[in-house]
N, C-alpha and C. Protein backbone atom coordinates (compact mmCIF):
# COMPACT_ATOMS: atom_id res chain seq x y z
N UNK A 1 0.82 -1.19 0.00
CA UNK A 1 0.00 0.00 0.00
C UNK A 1 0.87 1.26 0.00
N UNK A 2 1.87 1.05 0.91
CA UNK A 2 2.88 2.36 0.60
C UNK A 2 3.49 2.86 -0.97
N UNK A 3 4.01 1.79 -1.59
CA UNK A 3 4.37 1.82 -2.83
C UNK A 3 3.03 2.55 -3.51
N UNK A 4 2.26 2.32 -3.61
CA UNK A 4 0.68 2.50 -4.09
C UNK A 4 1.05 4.21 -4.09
N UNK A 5 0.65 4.22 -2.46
CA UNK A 5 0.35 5.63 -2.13
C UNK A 5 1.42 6.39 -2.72
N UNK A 6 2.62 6.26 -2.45
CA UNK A 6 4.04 6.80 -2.70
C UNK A 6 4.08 6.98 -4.74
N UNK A 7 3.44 6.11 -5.18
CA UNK A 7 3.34 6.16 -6.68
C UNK A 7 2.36 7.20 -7.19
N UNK A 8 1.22 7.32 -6.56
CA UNK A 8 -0.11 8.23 -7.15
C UNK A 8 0.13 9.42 -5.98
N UNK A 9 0.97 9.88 -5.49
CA UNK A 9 1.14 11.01 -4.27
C UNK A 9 0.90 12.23 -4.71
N UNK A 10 1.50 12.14 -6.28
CA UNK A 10 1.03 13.80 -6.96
C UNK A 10 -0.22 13.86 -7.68
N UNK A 11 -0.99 12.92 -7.92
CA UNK A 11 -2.18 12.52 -8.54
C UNK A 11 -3.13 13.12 -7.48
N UNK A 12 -3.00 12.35 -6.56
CA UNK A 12 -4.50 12.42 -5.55
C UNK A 12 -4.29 13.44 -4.71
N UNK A 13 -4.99 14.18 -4.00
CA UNK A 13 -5.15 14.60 -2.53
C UNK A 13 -5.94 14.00 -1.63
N UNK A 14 -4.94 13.71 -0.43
CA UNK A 14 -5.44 12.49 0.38
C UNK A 14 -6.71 13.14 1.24
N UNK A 15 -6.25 14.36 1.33
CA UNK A 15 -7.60 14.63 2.70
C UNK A 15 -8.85 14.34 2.07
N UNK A 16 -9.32 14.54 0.91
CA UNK A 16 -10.23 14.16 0.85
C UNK A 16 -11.04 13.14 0.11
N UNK A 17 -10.02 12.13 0.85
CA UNK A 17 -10.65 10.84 0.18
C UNK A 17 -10.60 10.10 1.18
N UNK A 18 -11.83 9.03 1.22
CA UNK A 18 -12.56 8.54 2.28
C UNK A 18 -11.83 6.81 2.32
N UNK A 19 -11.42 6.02 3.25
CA UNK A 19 -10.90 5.38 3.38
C UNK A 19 -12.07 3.79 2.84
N UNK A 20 -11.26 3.12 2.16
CA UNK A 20 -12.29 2.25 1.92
C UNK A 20 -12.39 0.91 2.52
N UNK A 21 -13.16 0.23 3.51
CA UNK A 21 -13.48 -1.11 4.07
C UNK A 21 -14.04 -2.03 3.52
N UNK A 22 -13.63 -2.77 4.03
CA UNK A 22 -14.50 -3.99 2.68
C UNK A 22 -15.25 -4.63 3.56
N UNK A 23 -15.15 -4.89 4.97
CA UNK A 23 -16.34 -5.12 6.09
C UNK A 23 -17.08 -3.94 6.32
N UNK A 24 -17.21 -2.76 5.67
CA UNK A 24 -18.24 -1.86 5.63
C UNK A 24 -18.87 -2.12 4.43
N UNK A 25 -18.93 -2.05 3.29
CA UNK A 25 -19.15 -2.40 2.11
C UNK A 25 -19.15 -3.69 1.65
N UNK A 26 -20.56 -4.08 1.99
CA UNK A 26 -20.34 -6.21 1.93
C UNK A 26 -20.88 -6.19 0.49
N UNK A 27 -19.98 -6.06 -0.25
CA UNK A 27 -20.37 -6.26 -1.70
C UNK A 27 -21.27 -8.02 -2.01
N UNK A 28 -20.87 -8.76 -1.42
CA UNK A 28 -21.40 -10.26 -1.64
C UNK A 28 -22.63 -10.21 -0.98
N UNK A 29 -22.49 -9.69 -0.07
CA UNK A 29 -24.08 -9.70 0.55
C UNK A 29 -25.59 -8.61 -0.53
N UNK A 30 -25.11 -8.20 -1.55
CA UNK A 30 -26.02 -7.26 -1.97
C UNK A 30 -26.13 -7.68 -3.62
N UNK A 31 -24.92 -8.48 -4.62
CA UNK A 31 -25.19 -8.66 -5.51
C UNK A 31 -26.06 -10.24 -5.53
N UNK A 32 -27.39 -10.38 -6.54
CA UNK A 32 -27.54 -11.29 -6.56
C UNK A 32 -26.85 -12.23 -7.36
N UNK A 33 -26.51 -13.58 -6.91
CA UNK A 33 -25.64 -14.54 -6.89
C UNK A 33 -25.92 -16.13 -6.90
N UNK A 34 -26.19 -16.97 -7.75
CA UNK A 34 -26.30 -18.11 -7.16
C UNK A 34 -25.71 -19.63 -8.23
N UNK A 35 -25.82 -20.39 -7.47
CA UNK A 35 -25.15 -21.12 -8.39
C UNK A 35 -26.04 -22.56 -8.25
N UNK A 36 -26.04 -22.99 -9.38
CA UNK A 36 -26.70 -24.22 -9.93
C UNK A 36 -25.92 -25.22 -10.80
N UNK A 37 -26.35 -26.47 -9.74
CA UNK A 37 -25.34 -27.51 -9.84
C UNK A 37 -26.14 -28.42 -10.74
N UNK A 38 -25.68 -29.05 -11.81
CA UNK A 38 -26.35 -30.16 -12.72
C UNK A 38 -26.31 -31.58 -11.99
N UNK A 39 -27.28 -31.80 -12.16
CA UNK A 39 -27.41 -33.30 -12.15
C UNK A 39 -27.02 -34.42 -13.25
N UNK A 40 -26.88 -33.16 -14.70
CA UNK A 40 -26.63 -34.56 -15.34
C UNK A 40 -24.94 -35.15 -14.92
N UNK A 41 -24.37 -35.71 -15.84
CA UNK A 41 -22.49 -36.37 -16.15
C UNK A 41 -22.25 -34.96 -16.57
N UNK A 42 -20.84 -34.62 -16.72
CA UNK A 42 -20.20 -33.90 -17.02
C UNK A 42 -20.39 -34.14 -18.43
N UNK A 43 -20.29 -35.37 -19.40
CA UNK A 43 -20.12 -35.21 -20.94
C UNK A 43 -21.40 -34.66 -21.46
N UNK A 44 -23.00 -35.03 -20.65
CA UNK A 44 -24.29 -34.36 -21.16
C UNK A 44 -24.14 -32.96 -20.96
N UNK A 45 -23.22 -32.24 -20.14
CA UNK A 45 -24.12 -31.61 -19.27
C UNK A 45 -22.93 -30.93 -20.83
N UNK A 46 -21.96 -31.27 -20.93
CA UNK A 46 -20.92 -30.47 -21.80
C UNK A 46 -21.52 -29.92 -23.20
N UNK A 47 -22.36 -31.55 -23.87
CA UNK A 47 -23.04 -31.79 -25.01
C UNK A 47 -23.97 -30.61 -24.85
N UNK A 48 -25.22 -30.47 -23.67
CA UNK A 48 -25.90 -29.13 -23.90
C UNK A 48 -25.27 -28.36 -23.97
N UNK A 49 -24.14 -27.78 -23.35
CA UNK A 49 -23.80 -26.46 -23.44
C UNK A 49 -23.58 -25.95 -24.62
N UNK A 50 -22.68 -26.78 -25.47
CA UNK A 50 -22.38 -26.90 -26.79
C UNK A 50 -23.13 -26.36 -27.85
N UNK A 51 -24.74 -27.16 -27.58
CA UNK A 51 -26.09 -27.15 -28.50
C UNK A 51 -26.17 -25.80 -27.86
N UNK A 52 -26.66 -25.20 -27.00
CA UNK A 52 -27.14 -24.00 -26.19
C UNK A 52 -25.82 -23.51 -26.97
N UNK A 53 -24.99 -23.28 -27.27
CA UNK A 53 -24.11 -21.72 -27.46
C UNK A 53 -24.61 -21.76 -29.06
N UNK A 54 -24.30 -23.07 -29.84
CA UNK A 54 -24.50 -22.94 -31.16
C UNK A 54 -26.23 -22.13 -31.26
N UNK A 55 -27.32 -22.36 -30.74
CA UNK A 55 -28.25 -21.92 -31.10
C UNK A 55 -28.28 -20.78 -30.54
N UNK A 56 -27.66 -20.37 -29.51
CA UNK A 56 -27.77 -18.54 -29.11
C UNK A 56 -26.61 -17.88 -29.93
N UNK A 57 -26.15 -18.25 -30.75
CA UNK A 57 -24.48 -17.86 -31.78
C UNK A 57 -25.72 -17.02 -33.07
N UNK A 58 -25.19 -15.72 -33.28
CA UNK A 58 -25.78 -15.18 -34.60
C UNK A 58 -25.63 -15.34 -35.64
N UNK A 59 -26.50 -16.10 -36.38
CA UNK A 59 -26.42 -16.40 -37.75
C UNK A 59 -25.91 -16.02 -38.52
């Protein structure tokens, strides 16, 4: 962070810039997010993906 600061020192003015937390700002808690696991094998599940890109691909 020193290097950081010490690099952009003539760029910025520090007083007025607000320090940033990342346990103040729970970015994960606010974007929606989720994940879905297949049931099929890995080679079906590959085969749809395949079919699914070719038919969303622009003609």
């Amino acid at each position: 962070m020193k290097r950081i600061r010490y690099s952009i020192h003539s760029l910025v003015h520090f007083q007025y810039l607000e320090s940033i937390s990342s346990f103040k700002f729970l970015s994960w808690t606010i974007i929606p997010y989720s994940v879905k696991i297949s049931k099929l094998s890995k080679e079906l599940e590959a085969e749809n993906y395949k079919n699914s890109a070719i038919l969303l691909a622009p003609n």
